[in-house]
Protein backbone atom coordinates (compact mmCIF):
# COMPACT_ATOMS: atom_id res chain seq x y z
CA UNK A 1 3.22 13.93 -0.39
CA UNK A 2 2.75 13.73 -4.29
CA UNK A 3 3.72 10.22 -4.66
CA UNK A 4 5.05 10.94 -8.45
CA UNK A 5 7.69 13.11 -7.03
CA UNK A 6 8.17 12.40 -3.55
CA UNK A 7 10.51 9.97 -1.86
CA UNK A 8 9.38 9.38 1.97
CA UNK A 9 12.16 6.99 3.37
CA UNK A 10 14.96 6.69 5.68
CA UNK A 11 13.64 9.33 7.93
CA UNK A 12 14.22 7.85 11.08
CA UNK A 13 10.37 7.56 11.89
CA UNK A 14 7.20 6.32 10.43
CA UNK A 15 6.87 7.54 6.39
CA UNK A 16 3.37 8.85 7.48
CA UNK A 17 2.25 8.34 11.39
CA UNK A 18 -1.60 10.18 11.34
CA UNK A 19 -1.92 10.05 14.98
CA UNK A 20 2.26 11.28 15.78
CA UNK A 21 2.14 8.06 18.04
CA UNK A 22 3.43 5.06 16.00
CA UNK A 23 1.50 2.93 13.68
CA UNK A 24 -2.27 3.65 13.74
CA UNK A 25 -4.41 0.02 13.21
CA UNK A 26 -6.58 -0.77 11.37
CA UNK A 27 -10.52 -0.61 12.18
CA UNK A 28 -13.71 -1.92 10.51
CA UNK A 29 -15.20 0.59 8.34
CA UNK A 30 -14.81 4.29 7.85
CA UNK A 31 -15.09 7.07 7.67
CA UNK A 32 -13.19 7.89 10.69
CA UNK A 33 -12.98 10.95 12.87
CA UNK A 34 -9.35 12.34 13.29
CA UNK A 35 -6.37 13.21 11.03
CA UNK A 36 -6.70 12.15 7.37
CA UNK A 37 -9.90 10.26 8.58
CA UNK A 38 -7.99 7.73 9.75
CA UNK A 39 -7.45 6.20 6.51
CA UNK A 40 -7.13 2.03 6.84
CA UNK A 41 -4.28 1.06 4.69
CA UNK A 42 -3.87 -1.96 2.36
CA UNK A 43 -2.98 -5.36 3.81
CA UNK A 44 -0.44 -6.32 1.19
CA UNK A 45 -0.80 -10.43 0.97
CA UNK A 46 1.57 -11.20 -1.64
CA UNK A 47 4.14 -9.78 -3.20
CA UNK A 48 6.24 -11.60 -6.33
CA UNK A 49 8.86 -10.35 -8.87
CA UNK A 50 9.05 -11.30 -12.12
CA UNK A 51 8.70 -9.23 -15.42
CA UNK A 52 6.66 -6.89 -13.36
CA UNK A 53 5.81 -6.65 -9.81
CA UNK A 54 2.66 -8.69 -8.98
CA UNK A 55 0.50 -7.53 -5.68
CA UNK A 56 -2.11 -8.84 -4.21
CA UNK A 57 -4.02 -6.97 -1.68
CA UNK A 58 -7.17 -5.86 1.14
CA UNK A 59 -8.48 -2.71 1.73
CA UNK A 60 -11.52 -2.56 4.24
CA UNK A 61 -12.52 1.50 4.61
CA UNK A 62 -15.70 3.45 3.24
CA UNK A 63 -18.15 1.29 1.47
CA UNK A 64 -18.71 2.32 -2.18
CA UNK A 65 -15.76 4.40 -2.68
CA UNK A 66 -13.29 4.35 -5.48
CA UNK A 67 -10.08 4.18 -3.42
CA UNK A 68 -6.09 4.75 -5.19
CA UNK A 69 -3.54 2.27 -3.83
CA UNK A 70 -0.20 3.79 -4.19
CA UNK A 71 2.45 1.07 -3.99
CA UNK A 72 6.21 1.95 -3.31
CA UNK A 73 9.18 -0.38 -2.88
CA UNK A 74 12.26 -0.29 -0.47
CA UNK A 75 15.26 -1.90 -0.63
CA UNK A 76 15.16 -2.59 3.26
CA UNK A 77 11.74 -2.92 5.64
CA UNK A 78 11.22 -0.50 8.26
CA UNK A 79 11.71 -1.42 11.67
CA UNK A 80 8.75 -0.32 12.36
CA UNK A 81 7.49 -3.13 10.10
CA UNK A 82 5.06 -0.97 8.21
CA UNK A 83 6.46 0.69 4.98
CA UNK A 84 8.31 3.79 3.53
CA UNK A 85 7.98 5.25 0.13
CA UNK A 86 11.41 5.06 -1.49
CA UNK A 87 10.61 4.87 -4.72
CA UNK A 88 7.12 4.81 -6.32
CA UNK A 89 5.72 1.67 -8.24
CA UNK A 90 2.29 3.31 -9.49
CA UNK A 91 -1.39 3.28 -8.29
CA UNK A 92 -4.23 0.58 -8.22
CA UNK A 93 -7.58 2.05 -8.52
CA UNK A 94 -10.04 -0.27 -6.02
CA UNK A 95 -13.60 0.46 -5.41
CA UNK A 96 -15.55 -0.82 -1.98
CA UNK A 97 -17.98 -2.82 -2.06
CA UNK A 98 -21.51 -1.87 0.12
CA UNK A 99 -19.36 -3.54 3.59
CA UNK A 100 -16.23 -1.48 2.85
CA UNK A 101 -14.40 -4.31 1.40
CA UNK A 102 -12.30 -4.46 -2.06
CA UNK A 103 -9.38 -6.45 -2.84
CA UNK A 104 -6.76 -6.68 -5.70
CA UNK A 105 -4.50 -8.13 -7.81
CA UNK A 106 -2.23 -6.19 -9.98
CA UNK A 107 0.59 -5.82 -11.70
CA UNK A 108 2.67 -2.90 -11.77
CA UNK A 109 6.23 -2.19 -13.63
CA UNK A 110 9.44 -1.67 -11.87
CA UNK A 111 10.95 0.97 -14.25
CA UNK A 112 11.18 3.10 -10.82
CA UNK A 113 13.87 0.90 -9.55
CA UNK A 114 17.79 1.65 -10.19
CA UNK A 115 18.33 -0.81 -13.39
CA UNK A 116 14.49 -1.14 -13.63
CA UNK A 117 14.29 -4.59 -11.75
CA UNK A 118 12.74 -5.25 -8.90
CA UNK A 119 15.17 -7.41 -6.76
CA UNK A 120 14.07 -10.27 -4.38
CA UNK A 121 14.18 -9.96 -0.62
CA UNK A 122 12.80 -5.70 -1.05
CA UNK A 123 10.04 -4.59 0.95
CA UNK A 124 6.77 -3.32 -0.69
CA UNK A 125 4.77 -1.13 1.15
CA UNK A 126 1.08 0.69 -0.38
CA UNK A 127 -1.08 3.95 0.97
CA UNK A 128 -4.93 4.26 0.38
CA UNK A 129 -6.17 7.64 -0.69
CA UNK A 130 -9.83 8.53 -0.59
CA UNK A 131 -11.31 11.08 -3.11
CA UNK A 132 -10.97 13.82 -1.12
CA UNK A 133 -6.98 13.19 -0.50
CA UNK A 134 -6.83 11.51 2.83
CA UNK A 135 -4.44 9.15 2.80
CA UNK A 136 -3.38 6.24 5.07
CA UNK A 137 -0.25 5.50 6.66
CA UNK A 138 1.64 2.79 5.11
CA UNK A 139 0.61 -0.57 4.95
CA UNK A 140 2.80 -3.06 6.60
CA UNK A 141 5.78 -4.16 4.52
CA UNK A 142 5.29 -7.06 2.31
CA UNK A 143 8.99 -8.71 0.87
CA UNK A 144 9.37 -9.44 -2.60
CA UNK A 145 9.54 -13.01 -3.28
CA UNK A 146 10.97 -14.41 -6.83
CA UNK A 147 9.13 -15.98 -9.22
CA UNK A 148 10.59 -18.49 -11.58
CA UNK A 149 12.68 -16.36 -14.76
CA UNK A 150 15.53 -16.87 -16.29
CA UNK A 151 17.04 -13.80 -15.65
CA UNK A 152 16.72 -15.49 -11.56
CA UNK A 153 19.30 -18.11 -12.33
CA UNK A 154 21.22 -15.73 -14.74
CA UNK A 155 21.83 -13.87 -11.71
CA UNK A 156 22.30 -16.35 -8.84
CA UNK A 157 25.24 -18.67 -8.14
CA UNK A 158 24.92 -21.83 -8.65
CA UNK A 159 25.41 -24.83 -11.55
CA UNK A 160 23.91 -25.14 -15.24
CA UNK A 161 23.56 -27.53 -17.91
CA UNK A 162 21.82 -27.59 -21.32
CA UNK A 163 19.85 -29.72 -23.54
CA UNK A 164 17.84 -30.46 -22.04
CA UNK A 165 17.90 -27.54 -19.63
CA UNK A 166 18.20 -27.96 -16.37
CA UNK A 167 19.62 -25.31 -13.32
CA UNK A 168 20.01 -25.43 -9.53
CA UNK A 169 20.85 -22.13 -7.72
CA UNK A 170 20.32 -20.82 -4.55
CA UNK A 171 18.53 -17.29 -3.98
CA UNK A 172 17.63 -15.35 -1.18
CA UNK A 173 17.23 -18.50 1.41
CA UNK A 174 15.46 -20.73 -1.64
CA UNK A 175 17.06 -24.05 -3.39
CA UNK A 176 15.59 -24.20 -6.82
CA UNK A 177 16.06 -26.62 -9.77
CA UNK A 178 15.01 -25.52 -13.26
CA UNK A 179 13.73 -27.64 -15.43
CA UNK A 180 10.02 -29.60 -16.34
CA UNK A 181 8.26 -28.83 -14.37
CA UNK A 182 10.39 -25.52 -12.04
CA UNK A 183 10.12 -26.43 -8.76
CA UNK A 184 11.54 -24.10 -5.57
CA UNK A 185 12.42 -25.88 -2.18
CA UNK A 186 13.17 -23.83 1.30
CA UNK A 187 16.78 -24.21 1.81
């Protein structure tokens, strides 16, 4: 799959499945022994939507390896809970420490998505490629969460008032009141 190009979504199954029988775990370490080596794939931690898309993010595989993390977003998570690829976001280059371990936190534009924002309540999904071209199967989806923007309460329902400012609206299962300081409440 050349994830510039490609869309891998909707197809009734897993985007990638290495083993053809479901999602493949995780294990410590790697190299593995089997289809694509076995690739681990991200674990996604946090996902939040703002200007730009900002991920945060695991990857435990071959130690001292420059890894790419290609991230994609859906409008809907899989079923299966781990990712598809509908459209691409853009890579994070990681490198592994001497256990296998890197993480990140990265920021990444959402001029892929129709109207080039990236809405709350999407599922973000990421693939780890090694330098030889194995790559993983999708990492489990991660759902975009809103930061605090004005162009959130522009587009929510809810009441406004100015001078000073202040706005309540509620979004995707979230109360929030706008003002100093923003604060966001479950609903």
């Amino acid at each position: 799959m050349d994830p510039l190009v490609d869309s891998n979504a909707e197809n009734g199954a897993l985007g990638i499945d290495l083993g053809a029988d479901g999602v493949t775990l995780n294990t410590p370490g790697g190299p593995h022994t089997g289809p694509n080596d076995f690739q681990n794939y991200p674990v996604l931690s946090a996902t939040f939507a703002g200007p730009t898309l900002n991920i945060l993010g695991t990857l435990n595989i071959t130690p001292s390896t420059t890894f790419f993390i290609d991230v994609y977003a859906n409008p809907v998570a899989d079923p299966s809970g781990h990712g598809q690829g509908e459209y691409y976001l853009g890579p994070i280059i990681v490198n592994t420490d001497a256990s296998g371990n890197a993480s990140f936190n990265a920021n990444l534009a959402a001029g892929a998505i129709p109207g080039g924002v990236l809405p709350a309540g999407w599922a973000i999904s990421a693939t780890a490629t090694d330098p030889a071209g194995n790559t993983s199967e999708f990492s489990g989806g991660q759902t975009v969460v809103c930061k605090a923007t004005p162009s959130v309460v522009a587009n929510a329902s809810g009441t406004y008032t100015s001078n000073p400012f202040t706005a309540t609206a509620t979004v995707i299962g979230w109360a929030a009141t706008v003002s100093s300081p923003f604060r966001a409440t479950p609903s």
